[in-house]
PDB file of N, CA and C in Angstrom:
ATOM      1  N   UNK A   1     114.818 120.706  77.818  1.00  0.00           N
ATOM      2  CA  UNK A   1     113.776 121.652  78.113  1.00  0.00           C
ATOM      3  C   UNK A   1     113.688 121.906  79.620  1.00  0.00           C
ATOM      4  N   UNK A   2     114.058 121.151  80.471  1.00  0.00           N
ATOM      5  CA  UNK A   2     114.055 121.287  81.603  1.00  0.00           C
ATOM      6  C   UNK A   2     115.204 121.955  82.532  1.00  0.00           C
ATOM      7  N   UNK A   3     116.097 121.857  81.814  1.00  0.00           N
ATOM      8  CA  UNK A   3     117.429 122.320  82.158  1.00  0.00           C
ATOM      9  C   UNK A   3     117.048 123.795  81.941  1.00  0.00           C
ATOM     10  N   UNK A   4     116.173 124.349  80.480  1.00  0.00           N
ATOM     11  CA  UNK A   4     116.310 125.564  80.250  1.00  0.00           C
ATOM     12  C   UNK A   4     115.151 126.024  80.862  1.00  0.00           C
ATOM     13  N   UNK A   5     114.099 125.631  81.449  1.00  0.00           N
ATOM     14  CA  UNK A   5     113.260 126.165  82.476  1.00  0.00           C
ATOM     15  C   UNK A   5     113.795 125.681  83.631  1.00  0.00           C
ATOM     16  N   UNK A   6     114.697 125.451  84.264  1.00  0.00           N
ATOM     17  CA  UNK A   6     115.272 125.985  85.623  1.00  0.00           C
ATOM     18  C   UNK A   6     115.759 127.385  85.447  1.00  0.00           C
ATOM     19  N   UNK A   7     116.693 127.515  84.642  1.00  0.00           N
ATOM     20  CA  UNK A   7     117.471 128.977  84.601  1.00  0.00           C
ATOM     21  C   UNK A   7     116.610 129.951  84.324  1.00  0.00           C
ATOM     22  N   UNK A   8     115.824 129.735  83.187  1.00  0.00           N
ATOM     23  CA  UNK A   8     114.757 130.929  82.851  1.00  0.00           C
ATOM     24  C   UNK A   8     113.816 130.746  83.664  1.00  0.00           C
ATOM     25  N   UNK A   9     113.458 130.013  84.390  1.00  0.00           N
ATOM     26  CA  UNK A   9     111.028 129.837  84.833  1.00  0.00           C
ATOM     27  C   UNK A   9     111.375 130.762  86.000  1.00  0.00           C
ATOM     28  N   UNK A  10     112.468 131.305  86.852  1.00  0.00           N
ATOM     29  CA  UNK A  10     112.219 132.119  87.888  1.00  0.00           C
ATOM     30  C   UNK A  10     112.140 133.043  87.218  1.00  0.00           C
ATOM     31  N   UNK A  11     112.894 133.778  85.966  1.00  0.00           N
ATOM     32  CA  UNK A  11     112.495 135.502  85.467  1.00  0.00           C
ATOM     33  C   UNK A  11     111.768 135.219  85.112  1.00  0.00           C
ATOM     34  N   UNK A  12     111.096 134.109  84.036  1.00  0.00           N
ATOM     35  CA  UNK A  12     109.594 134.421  83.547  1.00  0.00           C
ATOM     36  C   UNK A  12     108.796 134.321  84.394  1.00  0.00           C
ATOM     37  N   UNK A  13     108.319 133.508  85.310  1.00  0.00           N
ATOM     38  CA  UNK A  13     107.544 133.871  86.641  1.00  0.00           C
ATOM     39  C   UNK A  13     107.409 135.073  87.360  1.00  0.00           C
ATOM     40  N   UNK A  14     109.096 135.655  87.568  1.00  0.00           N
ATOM     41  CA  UNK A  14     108.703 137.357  87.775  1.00  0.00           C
ATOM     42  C   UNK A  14     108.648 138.411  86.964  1.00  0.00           C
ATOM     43  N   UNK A  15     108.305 137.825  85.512  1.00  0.00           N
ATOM     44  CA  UNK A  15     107.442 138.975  84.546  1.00  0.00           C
ATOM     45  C   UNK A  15     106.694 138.782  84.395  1.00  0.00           C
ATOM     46  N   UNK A  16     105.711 137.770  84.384  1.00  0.00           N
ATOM     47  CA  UNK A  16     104.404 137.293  84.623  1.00  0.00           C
ATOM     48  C   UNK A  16     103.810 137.922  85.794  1.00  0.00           C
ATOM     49  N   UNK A  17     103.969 138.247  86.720  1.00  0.00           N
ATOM     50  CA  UNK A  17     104.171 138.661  88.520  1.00  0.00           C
ATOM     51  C   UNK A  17     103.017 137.243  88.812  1.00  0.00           C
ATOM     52  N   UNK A  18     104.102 136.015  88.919  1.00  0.00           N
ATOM     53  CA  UNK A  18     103.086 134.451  89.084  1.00  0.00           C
ATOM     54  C   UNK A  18     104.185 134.433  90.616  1.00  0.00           C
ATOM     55  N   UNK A  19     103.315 134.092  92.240  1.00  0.00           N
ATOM     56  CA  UNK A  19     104.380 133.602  92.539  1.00  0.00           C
ATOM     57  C   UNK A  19     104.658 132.212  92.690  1.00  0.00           C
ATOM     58  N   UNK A  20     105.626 131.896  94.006  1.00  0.00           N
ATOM     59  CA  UNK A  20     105.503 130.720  94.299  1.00  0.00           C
ATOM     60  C   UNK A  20     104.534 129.899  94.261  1.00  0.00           C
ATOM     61  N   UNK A  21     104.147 130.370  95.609  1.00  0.00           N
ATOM     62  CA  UNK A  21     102.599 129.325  96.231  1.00  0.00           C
ATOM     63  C   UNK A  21     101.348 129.083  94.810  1.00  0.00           C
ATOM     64  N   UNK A  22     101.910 130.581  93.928  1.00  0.00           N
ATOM     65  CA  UNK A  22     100.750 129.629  92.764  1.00  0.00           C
ATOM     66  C   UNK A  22     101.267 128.501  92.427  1.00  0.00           C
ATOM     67  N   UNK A  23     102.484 128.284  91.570  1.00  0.00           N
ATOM     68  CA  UNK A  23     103.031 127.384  90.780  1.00  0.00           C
ATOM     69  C   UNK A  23     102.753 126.200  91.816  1.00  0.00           C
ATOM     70  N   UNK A  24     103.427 126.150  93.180  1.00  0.00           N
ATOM     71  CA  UNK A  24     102.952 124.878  94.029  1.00  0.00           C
ATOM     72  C   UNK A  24     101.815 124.476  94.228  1.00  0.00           C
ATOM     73  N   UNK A  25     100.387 125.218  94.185  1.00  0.00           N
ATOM     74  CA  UNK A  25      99.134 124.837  94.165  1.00  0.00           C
ATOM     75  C   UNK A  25      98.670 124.456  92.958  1.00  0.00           C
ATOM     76  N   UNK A  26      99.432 124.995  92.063  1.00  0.00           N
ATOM     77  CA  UNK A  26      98.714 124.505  90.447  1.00  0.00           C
ATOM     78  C   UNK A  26      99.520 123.582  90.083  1.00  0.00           C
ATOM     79  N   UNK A  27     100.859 122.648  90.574  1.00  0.00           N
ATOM     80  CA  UNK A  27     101.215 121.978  90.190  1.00  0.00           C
ATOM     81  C   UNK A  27     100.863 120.629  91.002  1.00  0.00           C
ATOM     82  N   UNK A  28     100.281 120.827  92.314  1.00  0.00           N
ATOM     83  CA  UNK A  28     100.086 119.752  93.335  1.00  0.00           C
ATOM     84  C   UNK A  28      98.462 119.601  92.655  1.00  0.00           C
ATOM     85  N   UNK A  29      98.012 120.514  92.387  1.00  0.00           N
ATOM     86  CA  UNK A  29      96.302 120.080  91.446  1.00  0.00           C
ATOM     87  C   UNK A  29      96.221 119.327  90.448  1.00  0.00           C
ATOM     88  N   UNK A  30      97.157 119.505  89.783  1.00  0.00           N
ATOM     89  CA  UNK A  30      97.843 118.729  88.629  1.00  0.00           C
ATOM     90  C   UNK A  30      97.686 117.186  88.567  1.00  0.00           C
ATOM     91  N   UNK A  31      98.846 117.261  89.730  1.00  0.00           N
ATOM     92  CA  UNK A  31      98.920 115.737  89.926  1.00  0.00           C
ATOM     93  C   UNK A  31      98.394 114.929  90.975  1.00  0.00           C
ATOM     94  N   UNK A  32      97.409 115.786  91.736  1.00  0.00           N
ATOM     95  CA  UNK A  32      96.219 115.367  92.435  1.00  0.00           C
ATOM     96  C   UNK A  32      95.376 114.753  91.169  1.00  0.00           C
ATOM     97  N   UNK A  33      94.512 115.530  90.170  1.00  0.00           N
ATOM     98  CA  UNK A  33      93.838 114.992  89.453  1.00  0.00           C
ATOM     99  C   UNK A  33      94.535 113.725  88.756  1.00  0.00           C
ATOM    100  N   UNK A  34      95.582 114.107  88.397  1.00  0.00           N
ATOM    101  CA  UNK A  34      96.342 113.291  87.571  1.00  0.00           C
ATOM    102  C   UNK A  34      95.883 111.597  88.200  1.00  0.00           C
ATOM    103  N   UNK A  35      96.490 111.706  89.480  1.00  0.00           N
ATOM    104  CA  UNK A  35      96.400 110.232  90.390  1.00  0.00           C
ATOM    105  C   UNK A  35      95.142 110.487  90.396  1.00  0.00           C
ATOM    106  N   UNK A  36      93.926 110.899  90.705  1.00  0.00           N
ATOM    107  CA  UNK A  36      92.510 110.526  90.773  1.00  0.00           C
ATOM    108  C   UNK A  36      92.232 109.512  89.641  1.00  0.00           C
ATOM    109  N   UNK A  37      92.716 110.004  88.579  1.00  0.00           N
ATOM    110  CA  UNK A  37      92.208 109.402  87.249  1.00  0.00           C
ATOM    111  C   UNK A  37      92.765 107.733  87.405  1.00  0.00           C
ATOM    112  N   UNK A  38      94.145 107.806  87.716  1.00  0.00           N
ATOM    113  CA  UNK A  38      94.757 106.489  87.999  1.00  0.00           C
ATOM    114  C   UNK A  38      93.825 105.871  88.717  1.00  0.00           C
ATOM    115  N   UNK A  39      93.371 106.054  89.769  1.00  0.00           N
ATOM    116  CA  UNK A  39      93.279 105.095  90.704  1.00  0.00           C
ATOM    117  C   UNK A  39      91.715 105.059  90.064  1.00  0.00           C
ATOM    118  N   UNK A  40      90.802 105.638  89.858  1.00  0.00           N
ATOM    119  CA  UNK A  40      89.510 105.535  89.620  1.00  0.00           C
ATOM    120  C   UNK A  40      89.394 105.622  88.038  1.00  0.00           C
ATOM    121  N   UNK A  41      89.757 104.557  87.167  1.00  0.00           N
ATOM    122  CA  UNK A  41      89.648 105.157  86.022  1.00  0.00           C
ATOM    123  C   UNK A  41      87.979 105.156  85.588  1.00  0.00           C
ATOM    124  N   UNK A  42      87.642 105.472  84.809  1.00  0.00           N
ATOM    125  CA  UNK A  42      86.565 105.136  84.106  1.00  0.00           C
ATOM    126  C   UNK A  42      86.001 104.427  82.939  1.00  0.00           C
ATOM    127  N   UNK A  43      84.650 103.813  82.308  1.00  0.00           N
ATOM    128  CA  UNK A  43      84.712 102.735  81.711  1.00  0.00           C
ATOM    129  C   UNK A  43      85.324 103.421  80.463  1.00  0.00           C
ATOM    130  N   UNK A  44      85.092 104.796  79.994  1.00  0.00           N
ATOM    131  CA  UNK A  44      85.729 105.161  78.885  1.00  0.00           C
ATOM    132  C   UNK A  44      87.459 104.997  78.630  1.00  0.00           C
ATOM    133  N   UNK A  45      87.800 105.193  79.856  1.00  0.00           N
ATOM    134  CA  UNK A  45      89.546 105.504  79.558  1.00  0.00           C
ATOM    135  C   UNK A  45      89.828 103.911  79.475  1.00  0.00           C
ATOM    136  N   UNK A  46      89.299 102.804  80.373  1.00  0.00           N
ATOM    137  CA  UNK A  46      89.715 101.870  80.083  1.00  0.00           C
ATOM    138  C   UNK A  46      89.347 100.894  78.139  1.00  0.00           C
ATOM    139  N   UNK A  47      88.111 101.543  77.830  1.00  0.00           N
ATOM    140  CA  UNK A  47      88.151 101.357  76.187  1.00  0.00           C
ATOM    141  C   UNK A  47      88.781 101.550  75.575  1.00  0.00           C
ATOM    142  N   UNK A  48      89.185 103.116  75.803  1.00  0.00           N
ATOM    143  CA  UNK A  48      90.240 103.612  74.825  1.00  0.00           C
ATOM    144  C   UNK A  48      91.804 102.891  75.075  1.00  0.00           C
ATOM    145  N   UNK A  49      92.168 102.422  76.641  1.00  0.00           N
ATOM    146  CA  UNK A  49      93.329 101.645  76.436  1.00  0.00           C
ATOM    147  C   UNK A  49      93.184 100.496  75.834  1.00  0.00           C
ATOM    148  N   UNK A  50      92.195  99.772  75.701  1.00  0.00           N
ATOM    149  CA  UNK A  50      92.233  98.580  75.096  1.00  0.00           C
ATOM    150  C   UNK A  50      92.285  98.814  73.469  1.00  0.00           C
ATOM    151  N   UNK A  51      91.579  99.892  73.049  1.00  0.00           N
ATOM    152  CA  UNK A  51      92.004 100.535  71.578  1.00  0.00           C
ATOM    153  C   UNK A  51      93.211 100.822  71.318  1.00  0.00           C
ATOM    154  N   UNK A  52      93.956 101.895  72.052  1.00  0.00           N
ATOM    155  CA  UNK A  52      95.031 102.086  71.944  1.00  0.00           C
ATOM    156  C   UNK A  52      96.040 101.051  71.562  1.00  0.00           C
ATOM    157  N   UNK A  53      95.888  99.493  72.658  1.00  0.00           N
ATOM    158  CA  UNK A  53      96.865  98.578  72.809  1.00  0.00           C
ATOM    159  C   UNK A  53      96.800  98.157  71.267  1.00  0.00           C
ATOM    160  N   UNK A  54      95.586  97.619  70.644  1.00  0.00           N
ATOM    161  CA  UNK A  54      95.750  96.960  69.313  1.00  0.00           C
ATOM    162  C   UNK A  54      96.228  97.543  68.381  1.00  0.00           C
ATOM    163  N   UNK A  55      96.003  99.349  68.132  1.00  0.00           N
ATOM    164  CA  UNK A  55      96.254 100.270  67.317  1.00  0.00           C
ATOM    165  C   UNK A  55      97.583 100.992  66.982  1.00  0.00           C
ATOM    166  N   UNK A  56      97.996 100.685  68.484  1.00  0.00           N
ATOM    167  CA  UNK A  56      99.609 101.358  68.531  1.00  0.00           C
ATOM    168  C   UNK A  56     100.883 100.521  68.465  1.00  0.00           C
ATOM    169  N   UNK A  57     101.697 100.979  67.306  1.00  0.00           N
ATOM    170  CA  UNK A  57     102.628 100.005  66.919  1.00  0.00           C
ATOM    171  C   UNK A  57     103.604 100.291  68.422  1.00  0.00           C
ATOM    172  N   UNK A  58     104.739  98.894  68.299  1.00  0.00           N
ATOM    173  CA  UNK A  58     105.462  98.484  69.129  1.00  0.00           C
ATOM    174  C   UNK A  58     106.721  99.581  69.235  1.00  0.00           C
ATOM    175  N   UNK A  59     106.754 100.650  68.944  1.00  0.00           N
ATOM    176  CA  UNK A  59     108.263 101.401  68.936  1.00  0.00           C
ATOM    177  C   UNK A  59     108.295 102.372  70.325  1.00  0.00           C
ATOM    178  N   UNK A  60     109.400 102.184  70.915  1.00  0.00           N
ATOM    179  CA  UNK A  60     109.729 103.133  71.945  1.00  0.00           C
ATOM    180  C   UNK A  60     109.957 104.345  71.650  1.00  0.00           C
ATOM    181  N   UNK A  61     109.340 105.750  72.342  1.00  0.00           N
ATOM    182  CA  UNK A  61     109.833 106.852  71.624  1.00  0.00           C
ATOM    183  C   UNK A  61     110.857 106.999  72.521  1.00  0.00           C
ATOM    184  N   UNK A  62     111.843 108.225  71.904  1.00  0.00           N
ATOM    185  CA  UNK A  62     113.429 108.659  73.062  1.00  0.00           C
ATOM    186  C   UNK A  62     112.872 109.464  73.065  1.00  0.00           C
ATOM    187  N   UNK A  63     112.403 110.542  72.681  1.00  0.00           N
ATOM    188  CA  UNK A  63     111.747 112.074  72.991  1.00  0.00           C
ATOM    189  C   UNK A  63     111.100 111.951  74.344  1.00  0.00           C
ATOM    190  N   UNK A  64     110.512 110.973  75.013  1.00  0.00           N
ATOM    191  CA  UNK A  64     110.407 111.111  76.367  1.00  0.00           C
ATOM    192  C   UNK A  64     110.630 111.661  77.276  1.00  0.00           C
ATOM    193  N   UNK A  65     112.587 111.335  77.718  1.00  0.00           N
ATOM    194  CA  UNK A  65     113.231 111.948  78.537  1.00  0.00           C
ATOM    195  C   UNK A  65     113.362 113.603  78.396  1.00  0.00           C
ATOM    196  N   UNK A  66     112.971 113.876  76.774  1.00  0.00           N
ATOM    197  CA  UNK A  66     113.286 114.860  76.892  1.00  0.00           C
ATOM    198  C   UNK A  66     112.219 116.103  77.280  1.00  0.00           C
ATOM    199  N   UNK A  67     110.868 115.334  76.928  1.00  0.00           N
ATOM    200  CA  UNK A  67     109.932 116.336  76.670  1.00  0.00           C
ATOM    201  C   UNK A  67     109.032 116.264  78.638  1.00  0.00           C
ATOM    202  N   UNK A  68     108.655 117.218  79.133  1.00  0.00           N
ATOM    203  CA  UNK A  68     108.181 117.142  79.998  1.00  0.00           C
ATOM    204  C   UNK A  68     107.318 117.798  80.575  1.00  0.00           C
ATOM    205  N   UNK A  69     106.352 117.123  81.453  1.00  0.00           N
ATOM    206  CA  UNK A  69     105.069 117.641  81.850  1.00  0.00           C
ATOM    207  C   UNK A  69     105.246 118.741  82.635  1.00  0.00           C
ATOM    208  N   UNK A  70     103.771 119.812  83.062  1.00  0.00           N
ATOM    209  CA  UNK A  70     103.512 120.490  83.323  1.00  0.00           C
ATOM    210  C   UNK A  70     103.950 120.434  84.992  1.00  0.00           C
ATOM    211  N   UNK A  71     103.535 119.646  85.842  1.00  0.00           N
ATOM    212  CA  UNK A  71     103.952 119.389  86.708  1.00  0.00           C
ATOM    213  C   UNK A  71     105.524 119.011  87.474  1.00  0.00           C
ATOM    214  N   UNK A  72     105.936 118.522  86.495  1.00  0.00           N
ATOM    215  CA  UNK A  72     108.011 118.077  86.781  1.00  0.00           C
ATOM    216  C   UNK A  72     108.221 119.682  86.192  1.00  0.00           C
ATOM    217  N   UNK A  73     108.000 120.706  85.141  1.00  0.00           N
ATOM    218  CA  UNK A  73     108.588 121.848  85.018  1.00  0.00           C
ATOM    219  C   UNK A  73     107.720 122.928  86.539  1.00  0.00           C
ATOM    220  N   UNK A  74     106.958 122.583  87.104  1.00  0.00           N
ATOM    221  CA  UNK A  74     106.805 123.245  88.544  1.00  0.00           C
ATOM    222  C   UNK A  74     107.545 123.098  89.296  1.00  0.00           C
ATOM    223  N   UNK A  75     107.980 121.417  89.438  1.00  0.00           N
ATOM    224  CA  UNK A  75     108.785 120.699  90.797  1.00  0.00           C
ATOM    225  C   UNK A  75     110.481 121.283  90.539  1.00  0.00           C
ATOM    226  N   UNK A  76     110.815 121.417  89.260  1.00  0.00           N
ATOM    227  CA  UNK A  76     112.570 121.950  88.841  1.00  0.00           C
ATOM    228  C   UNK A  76     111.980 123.790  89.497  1.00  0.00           C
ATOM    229  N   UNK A  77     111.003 124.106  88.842  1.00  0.00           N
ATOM    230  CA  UNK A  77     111.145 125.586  89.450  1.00  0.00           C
ATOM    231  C   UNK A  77     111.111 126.427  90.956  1.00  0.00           C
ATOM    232  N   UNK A  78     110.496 125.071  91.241  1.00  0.00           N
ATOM    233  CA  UNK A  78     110.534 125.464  93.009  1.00  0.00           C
ATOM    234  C   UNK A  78     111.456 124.924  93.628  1.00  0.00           C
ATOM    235  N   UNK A  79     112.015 123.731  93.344  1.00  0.00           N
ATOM    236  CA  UNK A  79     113.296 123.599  94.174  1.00  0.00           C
ATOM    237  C   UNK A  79     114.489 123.573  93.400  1.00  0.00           C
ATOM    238  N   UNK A  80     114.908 124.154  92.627  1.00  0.00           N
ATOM    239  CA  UNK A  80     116.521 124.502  91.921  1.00  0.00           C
ATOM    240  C   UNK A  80     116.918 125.598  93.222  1.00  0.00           C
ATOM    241  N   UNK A  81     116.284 126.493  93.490  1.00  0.00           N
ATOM    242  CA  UNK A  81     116.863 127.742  94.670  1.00  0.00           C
ATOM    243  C   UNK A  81     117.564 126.514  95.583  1.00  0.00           C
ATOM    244  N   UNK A  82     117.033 125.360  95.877  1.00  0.00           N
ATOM    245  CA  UNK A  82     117.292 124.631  97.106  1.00  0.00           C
ATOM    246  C   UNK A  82     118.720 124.222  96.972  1.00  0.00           C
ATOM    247  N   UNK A  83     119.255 123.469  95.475  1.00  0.00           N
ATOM    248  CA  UNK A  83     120.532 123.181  95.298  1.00  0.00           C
ATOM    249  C   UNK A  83     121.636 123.868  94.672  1.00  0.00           C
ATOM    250  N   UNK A  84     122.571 123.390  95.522  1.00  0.00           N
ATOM    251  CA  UNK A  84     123.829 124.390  94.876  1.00  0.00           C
ATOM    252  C   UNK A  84     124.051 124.214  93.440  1.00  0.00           C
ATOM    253  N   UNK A  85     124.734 125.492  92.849  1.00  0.00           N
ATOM    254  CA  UNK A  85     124.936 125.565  91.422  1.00  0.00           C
ATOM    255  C   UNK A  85     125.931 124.350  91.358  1.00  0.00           C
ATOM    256  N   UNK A  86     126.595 123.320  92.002  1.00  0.00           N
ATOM    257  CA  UNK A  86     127.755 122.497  91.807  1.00  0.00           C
ATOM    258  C   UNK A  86     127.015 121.349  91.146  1.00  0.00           C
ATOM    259  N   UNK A  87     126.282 121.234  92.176  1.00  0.00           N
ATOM    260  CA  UNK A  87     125.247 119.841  91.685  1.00  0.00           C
ATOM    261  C   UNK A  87     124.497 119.961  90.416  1.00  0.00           C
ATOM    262  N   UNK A  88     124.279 121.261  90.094  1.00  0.00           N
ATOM    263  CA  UNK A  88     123.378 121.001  88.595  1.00  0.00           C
ATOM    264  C   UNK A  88     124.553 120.935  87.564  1.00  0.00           C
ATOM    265  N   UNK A  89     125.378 121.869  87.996  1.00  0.00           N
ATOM    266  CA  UNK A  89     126.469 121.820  86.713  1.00  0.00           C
ATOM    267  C   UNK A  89     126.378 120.340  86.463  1.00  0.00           C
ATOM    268  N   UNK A  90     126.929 119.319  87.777  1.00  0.00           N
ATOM    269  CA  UNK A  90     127.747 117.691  87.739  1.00  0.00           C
ATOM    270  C   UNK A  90     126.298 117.413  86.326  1.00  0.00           C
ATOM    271  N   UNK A  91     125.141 117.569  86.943  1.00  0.00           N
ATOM    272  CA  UNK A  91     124.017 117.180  86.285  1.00  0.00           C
ATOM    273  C   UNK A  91     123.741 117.162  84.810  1.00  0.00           C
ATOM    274  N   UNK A  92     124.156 118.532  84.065  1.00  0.00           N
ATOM    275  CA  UNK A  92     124.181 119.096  83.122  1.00  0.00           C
ATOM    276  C   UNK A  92     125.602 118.796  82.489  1.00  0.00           C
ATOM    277  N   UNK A  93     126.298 118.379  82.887  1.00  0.00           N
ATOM    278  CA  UNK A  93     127.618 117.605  82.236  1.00  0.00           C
ATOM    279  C   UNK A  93     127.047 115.637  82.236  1.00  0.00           C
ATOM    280  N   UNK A  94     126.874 115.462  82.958  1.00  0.00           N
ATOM    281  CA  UNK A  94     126.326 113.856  83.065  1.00  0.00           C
ATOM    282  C   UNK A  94     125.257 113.773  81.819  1.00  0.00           C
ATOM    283  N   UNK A  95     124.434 114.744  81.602  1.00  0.00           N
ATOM    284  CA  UNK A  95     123.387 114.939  80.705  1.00  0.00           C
ATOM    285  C   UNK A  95     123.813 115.005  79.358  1.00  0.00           C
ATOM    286  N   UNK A  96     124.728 115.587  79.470  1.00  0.00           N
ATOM    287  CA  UNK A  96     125.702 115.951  78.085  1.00  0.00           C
ATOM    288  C   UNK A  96     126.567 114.587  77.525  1.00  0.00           C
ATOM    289  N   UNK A  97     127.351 113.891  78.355  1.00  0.00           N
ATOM    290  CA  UNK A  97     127.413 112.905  78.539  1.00  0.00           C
ATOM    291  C   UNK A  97     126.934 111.654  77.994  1.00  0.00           C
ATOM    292  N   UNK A  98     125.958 111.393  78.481  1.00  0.00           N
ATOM    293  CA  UNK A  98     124.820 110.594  77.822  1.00  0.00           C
ATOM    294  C   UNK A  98     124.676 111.030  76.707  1.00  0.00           C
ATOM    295  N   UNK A  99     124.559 111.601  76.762  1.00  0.00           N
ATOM    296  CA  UNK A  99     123.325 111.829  75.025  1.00  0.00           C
ATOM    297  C   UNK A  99     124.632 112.267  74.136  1.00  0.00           C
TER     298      UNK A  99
END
């Protein structure tokens, strides 16, 4: 999913007419709040982790790597312009690779 919002998120961004500096302000808000929550949690979020821990069985998901937040699909769309097409190809073959 990320591979395919590098190539596409710049035309859909310019049919949307979204530019840059939005995506960088709405993605740095993101994970501004994001870390607020970390560092200050509250008595609720810490209940619900202690719920969570007893409730949720032991299995690792793999869909992880694949699925990704709102914020990492900002950070691929603003800096892919930065690297050469060589390096994503190596990337997108290594990716292939693996899996």
């Amino acid at each position: 999913m990320i591979i395919l919002f590098n190539y596409i998120g710049v035309w859909l961004l310019g049919f949307l007419n979204i530019t840059q500096s939005i995506v960088q302000i709405g993605g740095g808000t993101i994970l501004f709040l994001l870390s607020l929550k970390m560092l200050f949690p509250t008595e609720k979020t810490k209940h619900e982790a202690e719920l969570q821990k007893i409730t949720e069985p032991f299995i690792v998901p793999l869909a992880i790597p694949l699925v990704a937040g709102s914020t990492v699909l900002a950070a691929v769309m603003l800096y892919s312009p930065q690297i050469p097409n060589i390096i994503m190809i190596g990337a997108i073959i290594s990716l292939g690779v693996q899996l």
